[in-house]
Protein backbone atom coordinates (compact mmCIF):
# COMPACT_ATOMS: atom_id res chain seq x y z
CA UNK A 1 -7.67 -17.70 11.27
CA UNK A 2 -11.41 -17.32 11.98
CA UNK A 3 -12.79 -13.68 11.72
CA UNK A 4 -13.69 -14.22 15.73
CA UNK A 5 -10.14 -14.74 16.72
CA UNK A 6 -8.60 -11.99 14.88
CA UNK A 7 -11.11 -9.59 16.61
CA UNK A 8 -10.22 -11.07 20.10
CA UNK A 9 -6.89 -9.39 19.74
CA UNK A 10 -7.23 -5.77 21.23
CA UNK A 11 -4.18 -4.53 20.65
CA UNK A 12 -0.72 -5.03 18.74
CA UNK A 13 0.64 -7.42 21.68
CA UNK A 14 -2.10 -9.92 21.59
CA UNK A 15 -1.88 -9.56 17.59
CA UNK A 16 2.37 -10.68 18.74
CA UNK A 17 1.09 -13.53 20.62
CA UNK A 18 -1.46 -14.87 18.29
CA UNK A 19 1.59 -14.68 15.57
CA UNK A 20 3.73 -16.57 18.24
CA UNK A 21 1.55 -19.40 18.06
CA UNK A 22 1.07 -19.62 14.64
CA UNK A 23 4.49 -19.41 13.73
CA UNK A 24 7.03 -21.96 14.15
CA UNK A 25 9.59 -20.68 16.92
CA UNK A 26 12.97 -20.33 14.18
CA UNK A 27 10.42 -18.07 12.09
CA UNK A 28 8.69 -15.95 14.95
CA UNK A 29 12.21 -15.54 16.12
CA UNK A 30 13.44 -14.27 13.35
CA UNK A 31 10.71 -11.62 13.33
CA UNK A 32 11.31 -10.91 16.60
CA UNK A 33 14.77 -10.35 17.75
CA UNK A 34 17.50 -7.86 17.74
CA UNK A 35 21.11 -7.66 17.34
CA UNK A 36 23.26 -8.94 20.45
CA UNK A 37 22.07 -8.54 23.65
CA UNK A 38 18.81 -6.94 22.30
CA UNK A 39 19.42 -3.66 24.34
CA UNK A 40 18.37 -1.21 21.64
CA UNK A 41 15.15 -3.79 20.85
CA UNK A 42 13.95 -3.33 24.39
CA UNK A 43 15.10 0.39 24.39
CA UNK A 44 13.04 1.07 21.67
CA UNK A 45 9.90 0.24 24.11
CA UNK A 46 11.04 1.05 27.08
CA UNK A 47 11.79 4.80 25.83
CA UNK A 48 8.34 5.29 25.23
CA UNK A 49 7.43 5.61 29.34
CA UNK A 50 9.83 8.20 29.35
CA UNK A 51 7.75 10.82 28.28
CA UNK A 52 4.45 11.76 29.60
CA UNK A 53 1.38 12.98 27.19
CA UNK A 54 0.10 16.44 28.96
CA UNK A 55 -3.77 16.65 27.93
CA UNK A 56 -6.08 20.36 27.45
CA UNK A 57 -8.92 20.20 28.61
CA UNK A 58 -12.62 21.24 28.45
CA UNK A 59 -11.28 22.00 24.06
CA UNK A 60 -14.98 21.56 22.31
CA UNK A 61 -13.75 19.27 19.55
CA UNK A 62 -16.18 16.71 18.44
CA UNK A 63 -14.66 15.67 15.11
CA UNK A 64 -11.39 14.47 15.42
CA UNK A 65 -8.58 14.16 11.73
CA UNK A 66 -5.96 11.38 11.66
CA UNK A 67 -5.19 12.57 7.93
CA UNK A 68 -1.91 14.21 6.79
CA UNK A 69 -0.04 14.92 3.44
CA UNK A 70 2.90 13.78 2.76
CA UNK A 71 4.87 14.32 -0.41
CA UNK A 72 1.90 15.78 -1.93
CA UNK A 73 -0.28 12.74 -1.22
CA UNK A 74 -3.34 12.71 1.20
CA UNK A 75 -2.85 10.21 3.82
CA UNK A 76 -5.82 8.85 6.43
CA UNK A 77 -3.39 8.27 8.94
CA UNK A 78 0.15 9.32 9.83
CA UNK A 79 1.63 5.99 10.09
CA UNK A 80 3.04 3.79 6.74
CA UNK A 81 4.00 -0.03 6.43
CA UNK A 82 7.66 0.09 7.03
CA UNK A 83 9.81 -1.28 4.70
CA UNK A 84 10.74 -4.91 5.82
CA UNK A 85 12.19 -8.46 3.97
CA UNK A 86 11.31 -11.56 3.62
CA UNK A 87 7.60 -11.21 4.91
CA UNK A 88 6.64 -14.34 2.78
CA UNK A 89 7.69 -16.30 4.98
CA UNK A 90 5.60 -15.19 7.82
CA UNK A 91 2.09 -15.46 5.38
CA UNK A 92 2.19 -15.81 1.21
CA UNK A 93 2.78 -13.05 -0.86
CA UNK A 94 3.34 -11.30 2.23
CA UNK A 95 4.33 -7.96 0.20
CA UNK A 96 1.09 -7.99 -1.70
CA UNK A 97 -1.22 -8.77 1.52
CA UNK A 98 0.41 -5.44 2.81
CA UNK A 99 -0.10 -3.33 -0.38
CA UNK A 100 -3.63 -4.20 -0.70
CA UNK A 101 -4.17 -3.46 3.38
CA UNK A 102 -2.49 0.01 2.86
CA UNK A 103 -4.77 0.51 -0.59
CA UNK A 104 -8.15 -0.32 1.38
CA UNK A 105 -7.32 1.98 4.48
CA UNK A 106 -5.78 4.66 2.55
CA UNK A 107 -2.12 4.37 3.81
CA UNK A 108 1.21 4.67 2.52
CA UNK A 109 3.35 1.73 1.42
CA UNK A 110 7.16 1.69 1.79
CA UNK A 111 8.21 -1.40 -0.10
CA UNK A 112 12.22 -2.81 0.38
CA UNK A 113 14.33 -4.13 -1.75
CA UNK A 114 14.36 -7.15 0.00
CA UNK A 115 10.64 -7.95 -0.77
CA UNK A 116 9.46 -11.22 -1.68
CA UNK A 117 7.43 -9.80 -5.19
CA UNK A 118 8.46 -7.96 -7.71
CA UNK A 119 8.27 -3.87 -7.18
CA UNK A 120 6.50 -3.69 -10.06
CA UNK A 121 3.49 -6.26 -8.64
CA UNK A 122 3.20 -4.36 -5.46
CA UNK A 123 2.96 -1.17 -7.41
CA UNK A 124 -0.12 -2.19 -8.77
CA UNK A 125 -1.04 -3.40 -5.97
CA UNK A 126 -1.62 -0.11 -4.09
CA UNK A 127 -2.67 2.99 -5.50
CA UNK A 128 -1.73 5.29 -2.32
CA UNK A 129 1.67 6.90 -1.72
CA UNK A 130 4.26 4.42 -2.39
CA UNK A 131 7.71 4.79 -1.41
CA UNK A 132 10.79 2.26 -2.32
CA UNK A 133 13.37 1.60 -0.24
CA UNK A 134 16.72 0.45 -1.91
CA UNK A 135 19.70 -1.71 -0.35
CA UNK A 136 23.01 -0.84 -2.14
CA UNK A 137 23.77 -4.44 -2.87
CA UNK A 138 26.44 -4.25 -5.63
CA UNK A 139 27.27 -0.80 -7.52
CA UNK A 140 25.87 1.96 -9.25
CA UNK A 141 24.42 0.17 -11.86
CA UNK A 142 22.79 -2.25 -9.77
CA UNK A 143 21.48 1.19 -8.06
CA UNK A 144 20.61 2.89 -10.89
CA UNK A 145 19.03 -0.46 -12.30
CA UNK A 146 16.53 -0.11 -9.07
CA UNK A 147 15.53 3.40 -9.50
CA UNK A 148 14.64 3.11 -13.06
CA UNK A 149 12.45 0.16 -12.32
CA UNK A 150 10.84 2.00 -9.26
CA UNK A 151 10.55 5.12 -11.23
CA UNK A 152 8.97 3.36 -14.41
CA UNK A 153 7.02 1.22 -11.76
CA UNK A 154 5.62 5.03 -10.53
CA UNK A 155 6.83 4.72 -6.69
CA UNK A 156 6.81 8.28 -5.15
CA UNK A 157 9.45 8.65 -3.38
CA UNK A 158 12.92 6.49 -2.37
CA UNK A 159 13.86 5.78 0.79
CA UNK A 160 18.48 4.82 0.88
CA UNK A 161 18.75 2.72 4.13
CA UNK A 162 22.47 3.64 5.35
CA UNK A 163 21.95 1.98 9.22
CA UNK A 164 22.56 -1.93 8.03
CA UNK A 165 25.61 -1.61 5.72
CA UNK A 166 26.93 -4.81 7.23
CA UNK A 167 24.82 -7.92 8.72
CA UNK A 168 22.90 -7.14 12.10
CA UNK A 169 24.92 -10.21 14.76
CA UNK A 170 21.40 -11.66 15.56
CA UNK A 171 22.24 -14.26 17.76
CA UNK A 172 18.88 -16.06 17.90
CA UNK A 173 18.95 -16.77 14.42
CA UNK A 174 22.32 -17.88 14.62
CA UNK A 175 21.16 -20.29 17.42
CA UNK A 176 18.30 -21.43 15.48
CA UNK A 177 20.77 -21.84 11.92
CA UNK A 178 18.20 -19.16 10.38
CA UNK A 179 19.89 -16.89 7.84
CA UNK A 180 17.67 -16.06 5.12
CA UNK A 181 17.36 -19.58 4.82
CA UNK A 182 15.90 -22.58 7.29
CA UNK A 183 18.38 -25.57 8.11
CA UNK A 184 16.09 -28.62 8.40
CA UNK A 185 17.07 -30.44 11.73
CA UNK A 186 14.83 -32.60 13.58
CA UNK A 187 14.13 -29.94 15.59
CA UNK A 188 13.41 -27.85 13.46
CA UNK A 189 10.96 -30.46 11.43
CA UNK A 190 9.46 -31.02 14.78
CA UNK A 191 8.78 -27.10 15.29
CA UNK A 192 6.92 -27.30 11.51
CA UNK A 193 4.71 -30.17 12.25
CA UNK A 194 3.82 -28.20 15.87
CA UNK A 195 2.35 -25.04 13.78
CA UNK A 196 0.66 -26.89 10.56
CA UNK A 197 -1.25 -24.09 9.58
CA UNK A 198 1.52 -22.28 8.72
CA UNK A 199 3.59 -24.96 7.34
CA UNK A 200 0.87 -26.30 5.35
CA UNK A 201 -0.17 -22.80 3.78
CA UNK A 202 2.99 -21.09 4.09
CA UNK A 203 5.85 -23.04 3.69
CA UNK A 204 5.35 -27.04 1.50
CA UNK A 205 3.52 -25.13 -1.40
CA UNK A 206 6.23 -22.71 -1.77
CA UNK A 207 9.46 -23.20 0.50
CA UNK A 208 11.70 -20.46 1.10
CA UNK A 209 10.94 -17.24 -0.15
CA UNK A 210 13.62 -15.33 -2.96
CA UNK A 211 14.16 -11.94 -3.19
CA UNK A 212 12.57 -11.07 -6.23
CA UNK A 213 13.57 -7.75 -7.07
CA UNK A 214 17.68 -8.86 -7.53
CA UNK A 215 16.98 -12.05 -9.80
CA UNK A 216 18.18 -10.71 -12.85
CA UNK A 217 21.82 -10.81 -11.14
CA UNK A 218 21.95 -14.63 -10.85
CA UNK A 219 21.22 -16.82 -13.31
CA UNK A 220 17.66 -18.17 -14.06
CA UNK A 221 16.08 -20.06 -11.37
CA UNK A 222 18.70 -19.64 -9.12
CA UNK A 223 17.47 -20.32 -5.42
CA UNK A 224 16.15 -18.61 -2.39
CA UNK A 225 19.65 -18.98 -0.77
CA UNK A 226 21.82 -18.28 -3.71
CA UNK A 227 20.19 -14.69 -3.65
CA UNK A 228 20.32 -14.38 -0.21
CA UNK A 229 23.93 -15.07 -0.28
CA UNK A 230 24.80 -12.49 -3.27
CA UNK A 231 23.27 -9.94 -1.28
CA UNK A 232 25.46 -10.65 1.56
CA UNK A 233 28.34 -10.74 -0.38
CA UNK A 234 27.41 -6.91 -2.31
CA UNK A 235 26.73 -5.10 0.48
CA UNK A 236 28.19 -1.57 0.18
CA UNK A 237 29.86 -1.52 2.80
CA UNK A 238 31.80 1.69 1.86
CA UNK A 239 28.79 3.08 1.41
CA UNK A 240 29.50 7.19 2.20
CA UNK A 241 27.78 11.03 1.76
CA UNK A 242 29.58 10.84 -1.80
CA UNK A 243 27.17 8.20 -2.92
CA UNK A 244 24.07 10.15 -1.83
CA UNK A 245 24.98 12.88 -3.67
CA UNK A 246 24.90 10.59 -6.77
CA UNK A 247 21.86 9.05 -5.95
CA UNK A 248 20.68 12.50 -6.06
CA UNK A 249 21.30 12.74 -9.28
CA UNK A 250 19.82 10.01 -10.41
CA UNK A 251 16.73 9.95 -8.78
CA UNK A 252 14.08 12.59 -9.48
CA UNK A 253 11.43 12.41 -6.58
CA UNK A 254 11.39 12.92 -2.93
CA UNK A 255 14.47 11.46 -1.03
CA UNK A 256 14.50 9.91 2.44
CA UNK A 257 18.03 9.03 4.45
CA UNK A 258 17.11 5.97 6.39
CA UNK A 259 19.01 5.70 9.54
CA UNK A 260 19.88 8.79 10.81
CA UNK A 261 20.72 9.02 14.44
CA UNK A 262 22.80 12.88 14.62
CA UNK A 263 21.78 16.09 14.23
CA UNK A 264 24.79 16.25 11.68
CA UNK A 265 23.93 13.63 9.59
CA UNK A 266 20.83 15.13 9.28
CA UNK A 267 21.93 18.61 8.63
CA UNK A 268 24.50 17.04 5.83
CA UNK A 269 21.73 15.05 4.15
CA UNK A 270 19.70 18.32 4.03
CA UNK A 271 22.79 19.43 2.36
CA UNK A 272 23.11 17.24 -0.44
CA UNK A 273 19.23 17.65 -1.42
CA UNK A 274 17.71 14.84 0.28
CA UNK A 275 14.22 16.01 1.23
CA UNK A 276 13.85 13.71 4.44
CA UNK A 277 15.44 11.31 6.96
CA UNK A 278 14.05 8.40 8.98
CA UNK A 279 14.82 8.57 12.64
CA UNK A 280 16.26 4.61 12.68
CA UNK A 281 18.28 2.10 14.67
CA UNK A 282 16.90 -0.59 12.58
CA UNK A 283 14.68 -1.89 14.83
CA UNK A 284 17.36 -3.07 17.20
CA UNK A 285 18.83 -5.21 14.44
CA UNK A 286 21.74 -4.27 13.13
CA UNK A 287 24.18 -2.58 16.17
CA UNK A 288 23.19 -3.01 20.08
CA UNK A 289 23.14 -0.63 22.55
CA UNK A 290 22.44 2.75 20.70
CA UNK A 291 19.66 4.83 21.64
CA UNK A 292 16.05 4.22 21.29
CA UNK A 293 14.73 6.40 18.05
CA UNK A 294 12.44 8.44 20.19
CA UNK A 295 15.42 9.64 22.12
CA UNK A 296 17.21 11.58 19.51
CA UNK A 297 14.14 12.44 17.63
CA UNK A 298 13.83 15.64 19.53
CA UNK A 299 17.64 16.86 18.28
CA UNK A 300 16.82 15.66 15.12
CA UNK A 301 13.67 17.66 14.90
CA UNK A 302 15.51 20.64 15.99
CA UNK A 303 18.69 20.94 13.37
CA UNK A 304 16.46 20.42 9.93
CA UNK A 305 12.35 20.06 10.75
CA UNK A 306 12.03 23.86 8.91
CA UNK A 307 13.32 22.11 5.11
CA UNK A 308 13.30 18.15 5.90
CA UNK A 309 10.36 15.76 6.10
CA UNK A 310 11.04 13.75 9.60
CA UNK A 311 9.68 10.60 9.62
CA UNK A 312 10.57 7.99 12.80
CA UNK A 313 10.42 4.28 13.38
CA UNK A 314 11.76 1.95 16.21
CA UNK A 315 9.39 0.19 18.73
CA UNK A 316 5.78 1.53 17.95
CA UNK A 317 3.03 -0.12 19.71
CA UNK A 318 0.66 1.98 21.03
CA UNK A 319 -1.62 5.31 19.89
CA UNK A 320 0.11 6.98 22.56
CA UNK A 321 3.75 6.00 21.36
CA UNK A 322 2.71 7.72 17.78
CA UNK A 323 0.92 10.80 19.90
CA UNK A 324 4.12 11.24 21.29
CA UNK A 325 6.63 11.45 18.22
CA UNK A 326 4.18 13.46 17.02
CA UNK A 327 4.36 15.73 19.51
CA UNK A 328 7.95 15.82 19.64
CA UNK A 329 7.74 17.03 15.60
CA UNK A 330 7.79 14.04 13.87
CA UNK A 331 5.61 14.26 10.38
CA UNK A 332 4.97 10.28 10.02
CA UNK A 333 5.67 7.11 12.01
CA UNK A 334 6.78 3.84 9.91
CA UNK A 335 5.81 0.96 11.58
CA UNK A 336 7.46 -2.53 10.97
CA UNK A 337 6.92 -5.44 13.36
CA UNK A 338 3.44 -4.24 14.18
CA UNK A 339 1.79 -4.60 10.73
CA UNK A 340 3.81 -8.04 10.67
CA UNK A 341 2.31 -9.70 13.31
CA UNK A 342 -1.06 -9.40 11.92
CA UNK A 343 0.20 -10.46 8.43
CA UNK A 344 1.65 -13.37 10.29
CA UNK A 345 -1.67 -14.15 11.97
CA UNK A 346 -4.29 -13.43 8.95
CA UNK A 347 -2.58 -12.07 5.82
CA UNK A 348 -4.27 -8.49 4.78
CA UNK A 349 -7.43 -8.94 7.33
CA UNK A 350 -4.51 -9.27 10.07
CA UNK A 351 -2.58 -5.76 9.05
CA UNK A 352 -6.20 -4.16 8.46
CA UNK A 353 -6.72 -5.14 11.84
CA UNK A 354 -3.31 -4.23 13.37
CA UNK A 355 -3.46 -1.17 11.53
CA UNK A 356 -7.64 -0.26 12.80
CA UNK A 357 -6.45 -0.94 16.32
CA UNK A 358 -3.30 1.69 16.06
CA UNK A 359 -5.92 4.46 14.44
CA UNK A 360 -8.53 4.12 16.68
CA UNK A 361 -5.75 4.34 19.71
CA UNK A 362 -4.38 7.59 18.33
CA UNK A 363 -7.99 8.83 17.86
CA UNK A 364 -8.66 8.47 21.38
CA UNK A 365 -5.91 9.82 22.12
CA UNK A 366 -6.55 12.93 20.14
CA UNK A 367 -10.00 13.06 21.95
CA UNK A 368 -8.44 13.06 25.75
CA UNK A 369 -5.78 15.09 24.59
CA UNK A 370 -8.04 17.57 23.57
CA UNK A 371 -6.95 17.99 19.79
CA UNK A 372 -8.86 18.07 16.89
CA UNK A 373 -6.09 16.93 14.46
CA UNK A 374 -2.80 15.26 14.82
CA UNK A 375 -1.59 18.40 12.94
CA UNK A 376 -2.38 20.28 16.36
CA UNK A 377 -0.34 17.78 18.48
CA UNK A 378 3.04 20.36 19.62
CA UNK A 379 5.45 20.00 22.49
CA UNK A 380 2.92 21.38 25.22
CA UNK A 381 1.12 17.87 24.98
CA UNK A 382 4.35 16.11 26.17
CA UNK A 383 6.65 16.04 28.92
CA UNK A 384 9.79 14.25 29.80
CA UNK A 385 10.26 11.99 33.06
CA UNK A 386 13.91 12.78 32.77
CA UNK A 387 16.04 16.23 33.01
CA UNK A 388 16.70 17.96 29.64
């Protein structure tokens, strides 16, 4: 994509559509939808209007701070690349075009298990905070295999995702016969041949992507599909609060509970020693119809922000969106489809972009908000369109 194009898109939406048309339809889907009926996916948005940002004014600030610290490590922004899989199929070495974005603009990197690269490439591929985010496919050894890689590999903190234990029933890639693999129909050879520059670039040099980080459980060379398949099969689905407490045991850094939607479950991961929890429904793609992240945030915030790190992801779009969790005591937003659709459209110049145009939105915001820092941003610069 031509430098001119990529700056026509003004915000994360028109970064969406540009990815639309670049992408065959089976592919942007996948990106795209949500579990069911998609109720939590457009919840996730929609949640957003229901809270009004409440501006001081006549404040004298000229110089305005996006920077935080988290974990110890100086951020320029309080937003990080969410952890998400398969992004090689959206633009080549998908997981490295994101590490080197969040290296060059001085943000943190949350990398997943189900990455397309090895941990230990994207490690070096970004020298800001770098947190990994492990699937318990298999069993404790399999864990523990992880962590000592990501440890050795000098990632900062580990994030346990605990809100996808079983498949997410995404019903457009069943429609399309998408599941972690692409069912050549006529149709769907038709869709290719409709979006060359992808298919050209993307997927004849290099065909379906493999989870790289869980080869050495199948034999050598074993395929894209094979691996997606194991991982099906060893989900931990029993996954429970005794397990964290062992993964606390074995891992020595920071520790993040991915998926946490109660006050209790927060409180009981505070508990057991984790030092944070992600405010999660997945994106809308694993269960339908429970609330948008924003909505329990507050609670959340409440029952452990004094001793836990609260980070928050789920539908972020806007400056304002991230001005508002913020507000509502969030320390850090992770952001997932919005980084993607500029790697879908341009590689790393696409998330630098998607990334610049989320900044300089919360800047502005900062500005007619009248604070100097998102550090000052509190509950008086929000208020709810709906009774408490």
């Amino acid at each position: 994509m031509n430098a001119a194009k990529l700056e026509s898109a003004h915000n994360i939406d028109d970064l969406a559509e540009l990815a639309r048309h670049r992408l065959p339809r089976i592919v942007f889907d996948f990106l795209e939808g949500g579990a069911e009926d998609e109720l939590t996916l457009r919840e996730n948005r929609e949640a957003f209007n229901r809270w009004r940002l409440m501006p001081e004014i006549l404040k004298g600030n000229v110089k305005r701070s996006l920077e935080i610290e988290l974990f110890g490590h100086r951020l320029a922004a309080p937003f990080l690349v969410a952890p998400t899989g398969l992004s090689s199929i959206f633009w080549p070495q998908g997981d490295l075009h994101m590490a080197r974005a969040c290296a060059s603009m001085g943000l943190g990197l949350c990398l997943s298990t189900a990455a397309n690269a090895p941990l230990e490439q994207v490690a070096q591929a970004s020298d800001r905070l770098r947190l990994f985010q492990l699937y318990t496919w298999g069993g404790r050894e399999e864990w523990r295999s992880l962590m000592r890689r990501a440890e050795q590999a000098g990632y900062h903190g580990l994030i346990l995702t605990a809100d996808s234990l079983i498949a997410g029933n995404r019903e457009r890639d069943k429609r399309n016969r998408f599941a972690h693999a692409v069912t050549l129909s006529p149709s769907t050879i038709l869709d290719g041949l409709m979006h060359p520059r992808w298919l050209f670039s993307t997927w004849l040099p290099r065909g379906m992507p493999r989870l790289e980080n869980i080869v050495d459980r199948l034999p050598a060379g074993s395929s894209a599909y094979e691996l997606a398949m194991y991982a099906r099969k060893q989900r931990s689905e029993g996954l429970c609060w005794e397990d964290v407490a062992w993964i606390r045991g074995h891992w020595r850094g920071p520790l993040l509970i991915k998926g946490v939607m109660r006050a209790e479950d927060a409180r009981i991961a505070q508990r057991l020693g984790a030092d944070g929890v992600v405010v999660s429904n997945h994106g809308g793609r694993a269960l339908d119809s429970v609330p948008a992240s924003i909505q329990v945030l507050p609670e959340i915030v409440a029952a452990v922000k004094d001793s836990m790190t609260v980070l928050v992801d789920g539908g972020f779009r806007r400056g304002t969106d991230m001005a508002k969790a913020l507000a509502l005591g969030a320390d850090a937003i992770l952001l997932g489809r919005a980084p993607l659709y500029g790697l879908a459209c341009a590689g790393e110049e696409g998330v630098v972009r998607a990334m610049s145009l989320l900044a300089a939105e919360l800047e502005r915001t900062l500005a007619q908000l009248g604070c100097a820092s998102v550090r000052d941003l509190n509950l008086e610069h929000v208020r709810p369109t709906f009774a408490c």
